[in-house]
PDB file of N, CA and C in Angstrom:
ATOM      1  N   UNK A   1      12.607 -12.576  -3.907  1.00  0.00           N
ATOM      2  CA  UNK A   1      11.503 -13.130  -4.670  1.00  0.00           C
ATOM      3  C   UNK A   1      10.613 -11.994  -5.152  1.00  0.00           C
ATOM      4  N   UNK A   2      10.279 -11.907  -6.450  1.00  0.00           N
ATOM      5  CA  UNK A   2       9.639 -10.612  -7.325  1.00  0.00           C
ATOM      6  C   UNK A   2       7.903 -11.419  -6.656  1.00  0.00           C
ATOM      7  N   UNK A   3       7.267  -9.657  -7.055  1.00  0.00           N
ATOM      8  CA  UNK A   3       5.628 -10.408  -6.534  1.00  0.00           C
ATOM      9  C   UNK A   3       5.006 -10.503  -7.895  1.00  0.00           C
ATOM     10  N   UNK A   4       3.692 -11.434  -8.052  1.00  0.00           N
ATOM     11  CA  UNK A   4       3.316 -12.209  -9.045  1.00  0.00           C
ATOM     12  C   UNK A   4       2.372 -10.662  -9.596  1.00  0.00           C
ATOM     13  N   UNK A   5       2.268 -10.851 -10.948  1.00  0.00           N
ATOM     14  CA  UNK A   5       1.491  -9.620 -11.450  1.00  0.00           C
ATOM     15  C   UNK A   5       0.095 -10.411 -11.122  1.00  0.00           C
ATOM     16  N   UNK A   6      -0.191 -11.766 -10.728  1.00  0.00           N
ATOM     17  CA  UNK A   6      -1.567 -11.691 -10.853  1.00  0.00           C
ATOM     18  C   UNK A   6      -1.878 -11.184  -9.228  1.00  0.00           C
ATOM     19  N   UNK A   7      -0.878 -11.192  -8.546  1.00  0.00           N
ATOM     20  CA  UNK A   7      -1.565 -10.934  -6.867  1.00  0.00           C
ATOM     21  C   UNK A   7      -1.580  -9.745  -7.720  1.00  0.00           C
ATOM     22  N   UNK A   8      -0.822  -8.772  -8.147  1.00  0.00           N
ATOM     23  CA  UNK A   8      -1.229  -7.447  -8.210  1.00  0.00           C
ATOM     24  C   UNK A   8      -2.130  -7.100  -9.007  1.00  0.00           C
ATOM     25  N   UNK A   9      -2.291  -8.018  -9.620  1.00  0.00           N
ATOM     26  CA  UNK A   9      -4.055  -7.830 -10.396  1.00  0.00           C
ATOM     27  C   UNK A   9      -5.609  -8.072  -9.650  1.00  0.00           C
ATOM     28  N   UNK A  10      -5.251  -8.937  -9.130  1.00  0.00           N
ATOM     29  CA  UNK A  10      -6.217  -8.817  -7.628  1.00  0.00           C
ATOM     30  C   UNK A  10      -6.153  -8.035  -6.376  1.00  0.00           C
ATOM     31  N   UNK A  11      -4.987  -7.356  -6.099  1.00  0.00           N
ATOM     32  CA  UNK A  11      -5.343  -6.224  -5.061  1.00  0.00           C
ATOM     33  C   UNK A  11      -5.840  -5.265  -5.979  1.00  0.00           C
ATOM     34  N   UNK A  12      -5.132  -4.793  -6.934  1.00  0.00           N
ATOM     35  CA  UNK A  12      -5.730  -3.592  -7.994  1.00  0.00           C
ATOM     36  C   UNK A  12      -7.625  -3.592  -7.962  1.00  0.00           C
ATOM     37  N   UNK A  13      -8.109  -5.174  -8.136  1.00  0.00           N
ATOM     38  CA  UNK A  13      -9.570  -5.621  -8.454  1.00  0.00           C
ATOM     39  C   UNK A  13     -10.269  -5.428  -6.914  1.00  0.00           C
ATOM     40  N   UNK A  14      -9.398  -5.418  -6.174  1.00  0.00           N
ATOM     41  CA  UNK A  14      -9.673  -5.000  -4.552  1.00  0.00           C
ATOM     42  C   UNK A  14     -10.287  -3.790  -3.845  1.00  0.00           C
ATOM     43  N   UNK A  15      -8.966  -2.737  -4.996  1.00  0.00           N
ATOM     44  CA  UNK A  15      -9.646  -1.625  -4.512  1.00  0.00           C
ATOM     45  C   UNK A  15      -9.956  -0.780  -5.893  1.00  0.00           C
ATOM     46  N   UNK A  16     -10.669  -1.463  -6.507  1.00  0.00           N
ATOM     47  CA  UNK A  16     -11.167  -0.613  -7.882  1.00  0.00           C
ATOM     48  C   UNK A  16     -12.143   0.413  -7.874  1.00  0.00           C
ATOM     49  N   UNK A  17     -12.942   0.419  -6.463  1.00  0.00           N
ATOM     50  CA  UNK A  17     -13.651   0.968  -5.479  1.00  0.00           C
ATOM     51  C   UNK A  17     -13.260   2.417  -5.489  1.00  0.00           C
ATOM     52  N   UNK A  18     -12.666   2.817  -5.640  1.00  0.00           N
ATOM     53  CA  UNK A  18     -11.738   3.679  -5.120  1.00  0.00           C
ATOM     54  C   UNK A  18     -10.683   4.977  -6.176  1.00  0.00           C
ATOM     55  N   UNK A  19     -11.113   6.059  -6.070  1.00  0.00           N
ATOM     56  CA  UNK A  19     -10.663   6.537  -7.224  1.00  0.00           C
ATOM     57  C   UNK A  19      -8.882   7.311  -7.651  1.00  0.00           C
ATOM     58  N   UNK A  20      -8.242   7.065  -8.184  1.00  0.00           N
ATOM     59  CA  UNK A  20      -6.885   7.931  -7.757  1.00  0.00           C
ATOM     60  C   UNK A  20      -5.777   6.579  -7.669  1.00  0.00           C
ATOM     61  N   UNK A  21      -6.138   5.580  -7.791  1.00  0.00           N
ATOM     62  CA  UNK A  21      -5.049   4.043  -7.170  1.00  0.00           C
ATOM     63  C   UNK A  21      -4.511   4.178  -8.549  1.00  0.00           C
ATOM     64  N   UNK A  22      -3.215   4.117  -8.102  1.00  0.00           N
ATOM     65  CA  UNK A  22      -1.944   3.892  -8.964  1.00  0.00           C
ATOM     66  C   UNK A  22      -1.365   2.960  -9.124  1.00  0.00           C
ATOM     67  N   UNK A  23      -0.043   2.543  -9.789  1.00  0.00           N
ATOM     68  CA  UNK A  23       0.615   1.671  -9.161  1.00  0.00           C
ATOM     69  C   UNK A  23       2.412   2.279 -10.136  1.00  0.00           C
ATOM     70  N   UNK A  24       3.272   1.291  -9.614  1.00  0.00           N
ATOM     71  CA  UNK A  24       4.229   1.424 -10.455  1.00  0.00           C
ATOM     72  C   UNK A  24       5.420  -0.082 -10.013  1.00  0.00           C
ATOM     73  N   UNK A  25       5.926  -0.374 -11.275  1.00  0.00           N
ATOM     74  CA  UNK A  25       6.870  -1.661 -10.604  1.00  0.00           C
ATOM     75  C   UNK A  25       7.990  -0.796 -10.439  1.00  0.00           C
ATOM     76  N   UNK A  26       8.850  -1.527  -9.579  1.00  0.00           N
ATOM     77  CA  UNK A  26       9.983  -1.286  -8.793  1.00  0.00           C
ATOM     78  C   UNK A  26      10.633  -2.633  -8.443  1.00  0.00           C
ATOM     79  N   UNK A  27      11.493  -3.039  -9.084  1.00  0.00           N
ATOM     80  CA  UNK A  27      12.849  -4.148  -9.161  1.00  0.00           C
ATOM     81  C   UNK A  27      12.062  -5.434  -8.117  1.00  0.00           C
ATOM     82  N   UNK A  28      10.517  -5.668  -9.373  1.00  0.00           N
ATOM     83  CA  UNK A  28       9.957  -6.746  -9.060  1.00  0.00           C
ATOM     84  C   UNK A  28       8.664  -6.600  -8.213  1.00  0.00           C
ATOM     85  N   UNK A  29       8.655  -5.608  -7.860  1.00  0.00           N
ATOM     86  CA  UNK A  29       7.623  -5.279  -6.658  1.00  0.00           C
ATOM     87  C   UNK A  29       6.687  -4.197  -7.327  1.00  0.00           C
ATOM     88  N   UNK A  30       6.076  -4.074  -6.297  1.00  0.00           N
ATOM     89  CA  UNK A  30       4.799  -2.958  -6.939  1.00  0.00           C
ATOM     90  C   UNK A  30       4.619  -1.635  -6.132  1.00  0.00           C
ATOM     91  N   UNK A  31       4.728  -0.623  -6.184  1.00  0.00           N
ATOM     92  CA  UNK A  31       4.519   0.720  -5.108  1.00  0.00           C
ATOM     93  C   UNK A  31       3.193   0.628  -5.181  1.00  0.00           C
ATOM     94  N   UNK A  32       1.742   1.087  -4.337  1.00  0.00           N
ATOM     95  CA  UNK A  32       0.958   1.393  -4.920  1.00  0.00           C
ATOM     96  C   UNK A  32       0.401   2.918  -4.547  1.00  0.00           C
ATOM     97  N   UNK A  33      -0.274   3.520  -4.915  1.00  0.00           N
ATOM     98  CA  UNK A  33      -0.320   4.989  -5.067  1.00  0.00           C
ATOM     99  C   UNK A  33      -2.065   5.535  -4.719  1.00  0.00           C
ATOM    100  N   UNK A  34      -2.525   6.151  -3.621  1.00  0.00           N
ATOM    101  CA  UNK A  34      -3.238   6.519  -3.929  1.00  0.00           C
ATOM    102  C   UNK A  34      -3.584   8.177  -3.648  1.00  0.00           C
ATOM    103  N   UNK A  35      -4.065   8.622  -4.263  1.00  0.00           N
ATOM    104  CA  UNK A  35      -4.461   9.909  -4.808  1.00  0.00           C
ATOM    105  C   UNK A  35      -3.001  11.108  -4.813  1.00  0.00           C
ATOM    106  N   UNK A  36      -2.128  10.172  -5.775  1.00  0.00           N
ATOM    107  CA  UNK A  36      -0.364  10.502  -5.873  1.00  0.00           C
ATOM    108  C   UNK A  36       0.041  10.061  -5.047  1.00  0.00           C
ATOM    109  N   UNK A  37      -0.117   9.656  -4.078  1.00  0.00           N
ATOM    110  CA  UNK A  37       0.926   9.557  -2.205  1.00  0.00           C
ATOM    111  C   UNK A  37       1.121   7.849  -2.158  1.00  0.00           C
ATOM    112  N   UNK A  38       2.268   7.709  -1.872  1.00  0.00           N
ATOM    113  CA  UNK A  38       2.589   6.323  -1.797  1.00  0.00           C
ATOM    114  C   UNK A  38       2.186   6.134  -0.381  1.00  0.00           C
ATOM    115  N   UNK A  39       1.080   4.821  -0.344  1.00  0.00           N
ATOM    116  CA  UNK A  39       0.076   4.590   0.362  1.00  0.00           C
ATOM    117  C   UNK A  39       0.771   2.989   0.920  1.00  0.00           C
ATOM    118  N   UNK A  40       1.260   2.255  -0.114  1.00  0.00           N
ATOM    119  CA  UNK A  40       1.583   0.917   0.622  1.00  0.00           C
ATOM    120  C   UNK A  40       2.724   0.222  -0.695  1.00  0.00           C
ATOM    121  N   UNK A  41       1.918  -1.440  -0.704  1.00  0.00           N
ATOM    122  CA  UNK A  41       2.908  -1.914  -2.051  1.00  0.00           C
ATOM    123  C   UNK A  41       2.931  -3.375  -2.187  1.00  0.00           C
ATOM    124  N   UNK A  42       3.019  -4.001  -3.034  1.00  0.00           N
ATOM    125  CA  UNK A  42       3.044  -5.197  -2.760  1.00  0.00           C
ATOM    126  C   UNK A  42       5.234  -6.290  -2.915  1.00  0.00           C
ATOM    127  N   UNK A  43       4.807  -6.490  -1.841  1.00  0.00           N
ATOM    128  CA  UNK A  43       6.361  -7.200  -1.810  1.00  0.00           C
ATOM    129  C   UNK A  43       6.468  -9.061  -1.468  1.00  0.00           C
ATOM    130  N   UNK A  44       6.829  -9.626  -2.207  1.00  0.00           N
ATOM    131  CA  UNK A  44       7.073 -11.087  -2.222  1.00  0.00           C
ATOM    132  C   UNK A  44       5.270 -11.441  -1.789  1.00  0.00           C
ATOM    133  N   UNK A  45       4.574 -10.966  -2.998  1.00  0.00           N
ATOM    134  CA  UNK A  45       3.269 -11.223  -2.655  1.00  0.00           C
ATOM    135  C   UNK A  45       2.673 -11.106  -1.216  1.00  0.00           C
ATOM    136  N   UNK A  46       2.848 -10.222  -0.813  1.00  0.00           N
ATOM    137  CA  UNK A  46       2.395  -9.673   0.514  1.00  0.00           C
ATOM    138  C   UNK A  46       1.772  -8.437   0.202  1.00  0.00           C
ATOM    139  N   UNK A  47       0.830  -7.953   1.062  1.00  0.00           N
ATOM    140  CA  UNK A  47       0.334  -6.614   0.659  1.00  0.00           C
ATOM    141  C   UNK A  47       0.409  -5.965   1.824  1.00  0.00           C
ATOM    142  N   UNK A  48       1.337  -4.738   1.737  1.00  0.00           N
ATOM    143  CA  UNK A  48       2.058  -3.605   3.383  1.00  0.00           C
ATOM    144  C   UNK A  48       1.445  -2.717   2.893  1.00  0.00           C
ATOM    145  N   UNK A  49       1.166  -1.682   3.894  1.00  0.00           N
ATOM    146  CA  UNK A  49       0.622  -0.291   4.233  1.00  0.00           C
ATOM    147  C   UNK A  49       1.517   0.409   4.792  1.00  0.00           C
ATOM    148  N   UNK A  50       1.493   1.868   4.833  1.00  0.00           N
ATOM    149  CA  UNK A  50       2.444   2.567   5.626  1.00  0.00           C
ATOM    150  C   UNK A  50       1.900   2.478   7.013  1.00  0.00           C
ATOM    151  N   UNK A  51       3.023   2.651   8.169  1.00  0.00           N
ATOM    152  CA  UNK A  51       2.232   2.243   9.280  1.00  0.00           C
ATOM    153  C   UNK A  51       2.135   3.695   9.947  1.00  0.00           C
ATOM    154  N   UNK A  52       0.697   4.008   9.759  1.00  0.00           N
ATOM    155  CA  UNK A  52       0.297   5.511  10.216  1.00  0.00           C
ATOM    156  C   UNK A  52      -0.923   5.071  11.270  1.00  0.00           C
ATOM    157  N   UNK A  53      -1.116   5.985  11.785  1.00  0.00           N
ATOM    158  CA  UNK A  53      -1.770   5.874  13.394  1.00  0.00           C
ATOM    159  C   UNK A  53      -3.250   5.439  13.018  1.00  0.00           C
ATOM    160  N   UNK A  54      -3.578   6.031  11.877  1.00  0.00           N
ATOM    161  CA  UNK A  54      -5.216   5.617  11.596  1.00  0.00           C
ATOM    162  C   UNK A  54      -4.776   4.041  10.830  1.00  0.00           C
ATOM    163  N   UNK A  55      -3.733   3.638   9.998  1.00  0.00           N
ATOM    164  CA  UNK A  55      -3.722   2.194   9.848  1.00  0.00           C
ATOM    165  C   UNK A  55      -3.483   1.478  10.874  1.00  0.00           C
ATOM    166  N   UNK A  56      -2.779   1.750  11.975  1.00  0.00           N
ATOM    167  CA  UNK A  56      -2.713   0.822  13.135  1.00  0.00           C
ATOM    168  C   UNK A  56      -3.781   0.784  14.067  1.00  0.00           C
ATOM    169  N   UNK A  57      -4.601   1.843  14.313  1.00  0.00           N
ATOM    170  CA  UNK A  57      -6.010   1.857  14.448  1.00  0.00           C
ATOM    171  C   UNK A  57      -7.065   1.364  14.087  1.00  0.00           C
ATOM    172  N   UNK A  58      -7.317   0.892  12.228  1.00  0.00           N
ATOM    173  CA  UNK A  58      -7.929  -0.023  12.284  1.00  0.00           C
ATOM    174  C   UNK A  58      -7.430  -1.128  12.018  1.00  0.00           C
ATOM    175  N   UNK A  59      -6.131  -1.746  12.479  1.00  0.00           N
ATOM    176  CA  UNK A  59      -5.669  -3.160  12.468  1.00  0.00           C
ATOM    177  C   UNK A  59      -4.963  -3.381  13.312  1.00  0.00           C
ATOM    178  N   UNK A  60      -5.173  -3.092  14.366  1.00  0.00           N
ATOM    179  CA  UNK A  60      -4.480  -3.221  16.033  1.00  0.00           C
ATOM    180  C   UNK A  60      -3.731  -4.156  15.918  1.00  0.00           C
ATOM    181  N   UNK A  61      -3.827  -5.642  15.260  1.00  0.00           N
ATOM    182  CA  UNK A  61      -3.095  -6.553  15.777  1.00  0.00           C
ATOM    183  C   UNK A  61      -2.384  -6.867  14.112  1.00  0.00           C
ATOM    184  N   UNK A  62      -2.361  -5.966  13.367  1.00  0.00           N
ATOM    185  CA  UNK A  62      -1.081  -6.519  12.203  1.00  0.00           C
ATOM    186  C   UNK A  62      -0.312  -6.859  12.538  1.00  0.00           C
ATOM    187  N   UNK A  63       0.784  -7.087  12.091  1.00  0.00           N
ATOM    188  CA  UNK A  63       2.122  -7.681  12.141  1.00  0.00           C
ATOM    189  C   UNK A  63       2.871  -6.427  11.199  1.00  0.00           C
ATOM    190  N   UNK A  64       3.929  -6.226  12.025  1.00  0.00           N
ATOM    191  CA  UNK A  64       4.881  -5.091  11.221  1.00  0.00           C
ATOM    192  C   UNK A  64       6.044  -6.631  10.303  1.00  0.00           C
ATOM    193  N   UNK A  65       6.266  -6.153   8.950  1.00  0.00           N
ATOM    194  CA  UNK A  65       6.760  -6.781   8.170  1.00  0.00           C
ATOM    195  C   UNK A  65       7.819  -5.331   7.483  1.00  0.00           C
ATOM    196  N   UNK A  66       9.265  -6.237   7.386  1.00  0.00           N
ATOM    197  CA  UNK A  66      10.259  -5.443   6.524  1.00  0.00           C
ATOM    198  C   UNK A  66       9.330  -5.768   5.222  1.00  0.00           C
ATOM    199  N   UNK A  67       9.319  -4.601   3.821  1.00  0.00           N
ATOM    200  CA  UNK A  67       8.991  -4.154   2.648  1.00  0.00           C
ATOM    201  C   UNK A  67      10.208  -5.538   1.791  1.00  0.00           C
ATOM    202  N   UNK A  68      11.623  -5.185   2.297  1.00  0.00           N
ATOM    203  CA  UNK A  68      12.409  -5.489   1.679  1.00  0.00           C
ATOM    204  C   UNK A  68      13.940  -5.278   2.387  1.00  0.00           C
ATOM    205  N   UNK A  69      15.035  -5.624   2.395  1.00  0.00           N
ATOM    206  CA  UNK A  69      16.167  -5.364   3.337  1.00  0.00           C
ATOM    207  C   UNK A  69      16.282  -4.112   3.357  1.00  0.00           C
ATOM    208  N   UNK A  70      16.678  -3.639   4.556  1.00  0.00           N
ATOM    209  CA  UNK A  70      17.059  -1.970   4.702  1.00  0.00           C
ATOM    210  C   UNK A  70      15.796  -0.897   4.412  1.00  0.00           C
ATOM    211  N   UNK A  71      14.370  -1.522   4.193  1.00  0.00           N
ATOM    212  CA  UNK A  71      13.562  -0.520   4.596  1.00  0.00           C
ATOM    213  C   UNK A  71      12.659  -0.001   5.678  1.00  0.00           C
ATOM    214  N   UNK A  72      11.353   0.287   5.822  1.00  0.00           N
ATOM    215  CA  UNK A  72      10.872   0.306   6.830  1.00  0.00           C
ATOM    216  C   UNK A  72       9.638  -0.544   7.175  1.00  0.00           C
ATOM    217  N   UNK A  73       9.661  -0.782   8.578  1.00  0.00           N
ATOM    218  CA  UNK A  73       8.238  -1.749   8.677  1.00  0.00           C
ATOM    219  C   UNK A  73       7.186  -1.172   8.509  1.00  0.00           C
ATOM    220  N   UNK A  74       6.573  -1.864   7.535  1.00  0.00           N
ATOM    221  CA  UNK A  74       5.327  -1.769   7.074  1.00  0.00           C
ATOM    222  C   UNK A  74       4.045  -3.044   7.665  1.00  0.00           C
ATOM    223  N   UNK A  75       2.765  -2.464   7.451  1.00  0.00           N
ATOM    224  CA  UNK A  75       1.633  -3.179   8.460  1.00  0.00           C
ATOM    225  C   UNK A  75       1.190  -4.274   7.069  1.00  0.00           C
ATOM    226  N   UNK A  76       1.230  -5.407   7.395  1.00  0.00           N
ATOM    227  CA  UNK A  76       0.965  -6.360   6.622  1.00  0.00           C
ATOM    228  C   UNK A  76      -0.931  -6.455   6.747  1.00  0.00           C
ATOM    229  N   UNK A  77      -1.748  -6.471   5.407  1.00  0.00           N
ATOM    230  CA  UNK A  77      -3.067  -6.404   5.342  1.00  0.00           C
ATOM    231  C   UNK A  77      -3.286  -7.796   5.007  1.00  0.00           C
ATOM    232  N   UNK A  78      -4.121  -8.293   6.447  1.00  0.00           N
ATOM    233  CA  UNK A  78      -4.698  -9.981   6.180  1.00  0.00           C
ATOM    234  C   UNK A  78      -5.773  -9.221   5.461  1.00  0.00           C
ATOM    235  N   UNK A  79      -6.456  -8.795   5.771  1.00  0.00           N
ATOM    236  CA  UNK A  79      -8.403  -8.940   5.217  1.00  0.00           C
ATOM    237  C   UNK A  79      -8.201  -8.208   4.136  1.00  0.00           C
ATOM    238  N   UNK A  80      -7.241  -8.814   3.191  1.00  0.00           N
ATOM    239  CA  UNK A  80      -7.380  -7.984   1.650  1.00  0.00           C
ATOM    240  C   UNK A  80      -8.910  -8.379   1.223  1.00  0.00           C
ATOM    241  N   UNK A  81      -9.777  -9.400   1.416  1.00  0.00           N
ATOM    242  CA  UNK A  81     -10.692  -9.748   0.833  1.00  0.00           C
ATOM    243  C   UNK A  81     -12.014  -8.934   1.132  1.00  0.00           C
ATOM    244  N   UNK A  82     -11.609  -8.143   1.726  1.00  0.00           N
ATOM    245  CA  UNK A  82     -12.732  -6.842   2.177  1.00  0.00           C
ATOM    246  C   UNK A  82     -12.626  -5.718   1.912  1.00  0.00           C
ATOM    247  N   UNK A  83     -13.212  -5.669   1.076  1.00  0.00           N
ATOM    248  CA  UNK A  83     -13.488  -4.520   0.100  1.00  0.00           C
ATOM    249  C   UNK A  83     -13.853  -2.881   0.666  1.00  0.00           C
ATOM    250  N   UNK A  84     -15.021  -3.086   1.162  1.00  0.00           N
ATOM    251  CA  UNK A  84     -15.564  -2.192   2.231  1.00  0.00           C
ATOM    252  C   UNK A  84     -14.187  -1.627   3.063  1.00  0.00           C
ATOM    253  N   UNK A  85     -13.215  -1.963   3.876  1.00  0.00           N
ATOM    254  CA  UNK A  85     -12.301  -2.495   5.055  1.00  0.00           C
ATOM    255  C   UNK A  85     -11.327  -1.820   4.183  1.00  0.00           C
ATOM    256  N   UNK A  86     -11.010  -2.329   2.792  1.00  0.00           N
ATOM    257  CA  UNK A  86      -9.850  -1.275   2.116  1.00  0.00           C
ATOM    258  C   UNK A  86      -9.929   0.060   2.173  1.00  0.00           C
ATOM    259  N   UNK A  87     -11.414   0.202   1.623  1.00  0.00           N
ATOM    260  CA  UNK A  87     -11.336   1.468   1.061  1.00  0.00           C
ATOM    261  C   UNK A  87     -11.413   2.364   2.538  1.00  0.00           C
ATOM    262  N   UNK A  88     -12.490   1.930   3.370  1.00  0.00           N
ATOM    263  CA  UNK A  88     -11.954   2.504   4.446  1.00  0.00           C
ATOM    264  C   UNK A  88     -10.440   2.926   5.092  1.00  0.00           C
ATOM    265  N   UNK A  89      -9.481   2.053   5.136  1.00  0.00           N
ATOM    266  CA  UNK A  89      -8.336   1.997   5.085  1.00  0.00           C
ATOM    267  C   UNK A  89      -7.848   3.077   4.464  1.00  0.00           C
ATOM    268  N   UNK A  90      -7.405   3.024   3.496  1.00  0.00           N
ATOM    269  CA  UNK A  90      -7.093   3.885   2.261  1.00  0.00           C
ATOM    270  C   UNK A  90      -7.615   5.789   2.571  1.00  0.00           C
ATOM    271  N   UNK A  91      -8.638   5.050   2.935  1.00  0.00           N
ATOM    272  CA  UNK A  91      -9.458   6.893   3.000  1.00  0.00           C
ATOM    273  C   UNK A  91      -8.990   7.258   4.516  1.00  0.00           C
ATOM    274  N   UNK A  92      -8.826   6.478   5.525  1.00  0.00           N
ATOM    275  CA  UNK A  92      -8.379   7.194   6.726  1.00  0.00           C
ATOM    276  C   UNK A  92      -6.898   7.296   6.831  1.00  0.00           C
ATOM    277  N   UNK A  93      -5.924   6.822   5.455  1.00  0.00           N
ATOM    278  CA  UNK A  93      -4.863   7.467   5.661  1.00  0.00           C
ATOM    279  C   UNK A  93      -4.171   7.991   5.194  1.00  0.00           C
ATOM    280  N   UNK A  94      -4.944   8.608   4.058  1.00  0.00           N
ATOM    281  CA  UNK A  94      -4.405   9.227   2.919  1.00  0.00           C
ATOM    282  C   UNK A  94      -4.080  10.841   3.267  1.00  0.00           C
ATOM    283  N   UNK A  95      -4.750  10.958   4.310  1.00  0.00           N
ATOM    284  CA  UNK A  95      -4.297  12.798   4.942  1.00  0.00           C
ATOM    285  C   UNK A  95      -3.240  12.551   5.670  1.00  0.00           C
ATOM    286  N   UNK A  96      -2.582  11.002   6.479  1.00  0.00           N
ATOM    287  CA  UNK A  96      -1.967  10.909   7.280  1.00  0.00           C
ATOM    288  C   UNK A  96      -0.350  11.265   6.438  1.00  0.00           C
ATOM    289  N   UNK A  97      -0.583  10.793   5.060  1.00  0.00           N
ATOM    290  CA  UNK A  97       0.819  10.433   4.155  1.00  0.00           C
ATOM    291  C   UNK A  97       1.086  11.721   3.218  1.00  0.00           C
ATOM    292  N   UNK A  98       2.880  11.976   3.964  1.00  0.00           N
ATOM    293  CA  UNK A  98       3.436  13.061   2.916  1.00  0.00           C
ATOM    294  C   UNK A  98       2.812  13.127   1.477  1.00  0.00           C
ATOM    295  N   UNK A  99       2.558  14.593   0.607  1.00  0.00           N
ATOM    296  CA  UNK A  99       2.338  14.753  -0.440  1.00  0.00           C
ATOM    297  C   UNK A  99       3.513  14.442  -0.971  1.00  0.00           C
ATOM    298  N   UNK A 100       3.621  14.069  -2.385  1.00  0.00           N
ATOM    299  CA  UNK A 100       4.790  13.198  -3.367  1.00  0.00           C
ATOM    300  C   UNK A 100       5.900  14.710  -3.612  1.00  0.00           C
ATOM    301  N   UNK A 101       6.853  14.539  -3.315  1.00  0.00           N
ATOM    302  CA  UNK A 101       8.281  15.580  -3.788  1.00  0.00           C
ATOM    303  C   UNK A 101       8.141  15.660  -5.542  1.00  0.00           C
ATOM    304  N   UNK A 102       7.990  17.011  -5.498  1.00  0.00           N
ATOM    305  CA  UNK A 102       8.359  17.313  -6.579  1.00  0.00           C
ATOM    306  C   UNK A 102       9.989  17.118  -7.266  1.00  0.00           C
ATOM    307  N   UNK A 103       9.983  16.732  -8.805  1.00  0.00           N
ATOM    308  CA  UNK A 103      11.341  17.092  -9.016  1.00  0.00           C
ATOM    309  C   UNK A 103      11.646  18.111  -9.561  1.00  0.00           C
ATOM    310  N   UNK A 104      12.513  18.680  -9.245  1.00  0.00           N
ATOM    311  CA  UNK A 104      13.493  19.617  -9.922  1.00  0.00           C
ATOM    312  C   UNK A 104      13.419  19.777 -10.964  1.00  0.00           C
ATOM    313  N   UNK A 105      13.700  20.277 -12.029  1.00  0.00           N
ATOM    314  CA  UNK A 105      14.287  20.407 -13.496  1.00  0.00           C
ATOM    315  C   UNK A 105      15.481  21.241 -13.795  1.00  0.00           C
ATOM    316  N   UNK A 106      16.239  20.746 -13.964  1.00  0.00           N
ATOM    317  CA  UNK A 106      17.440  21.313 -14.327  1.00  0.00           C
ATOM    318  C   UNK A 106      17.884  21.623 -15.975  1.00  0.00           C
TER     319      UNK A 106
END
């Protein structure tokens, strides 16, 4: 099941707060990006985070959710409706997440 562009128009309106948020579709789904570093994403209208020690820190009791078959569990965000709570989010784990691989040029 592809996720609805309007959920992803309302997490986008979520964290508009916030400077550097990206996004990109991917075979229905949404990556989302912040300050370059893939930070989370939205999948079958769900909204996941990478699960890094400062996101499980401030959401002790998420629920780990598969992204999609064969990937990795990701921390499912109930309190999308807190604005404040994102951006916090976002900012305590953006040092936690690999910088983006460069490509090559051949």
């Amino acid at each position: 099941m592809a996720s609805s562009k309007g959920y992803l128009e309302f997490v986008l309106d979520q964290l508009s707060g916030l400077r550097g948020i990206t996004h990109r579709a991917m075979m229905g789904e949404y990556i989302i990006y912040y300050q370059g570093k893939v930070i989370g994403g939205i999948y079958d209208d769900r909204f996941l985070v990478k699960n890094t020690a400062s996101a499980r820190q401030l959401m002790p009791d998420a629920p780990l959710e598969m992204p999609y078959e064969g990937g990795s569990p990701m921390l499912l965000v109930e309190d999308i409706d807190d604005r404040e709570f994102l951006e916090k989010l976002f900012d305590s784990m953006v040092d936690e997440l690999p910088a983006p691989k460069t490509k090559k040029r051949g």
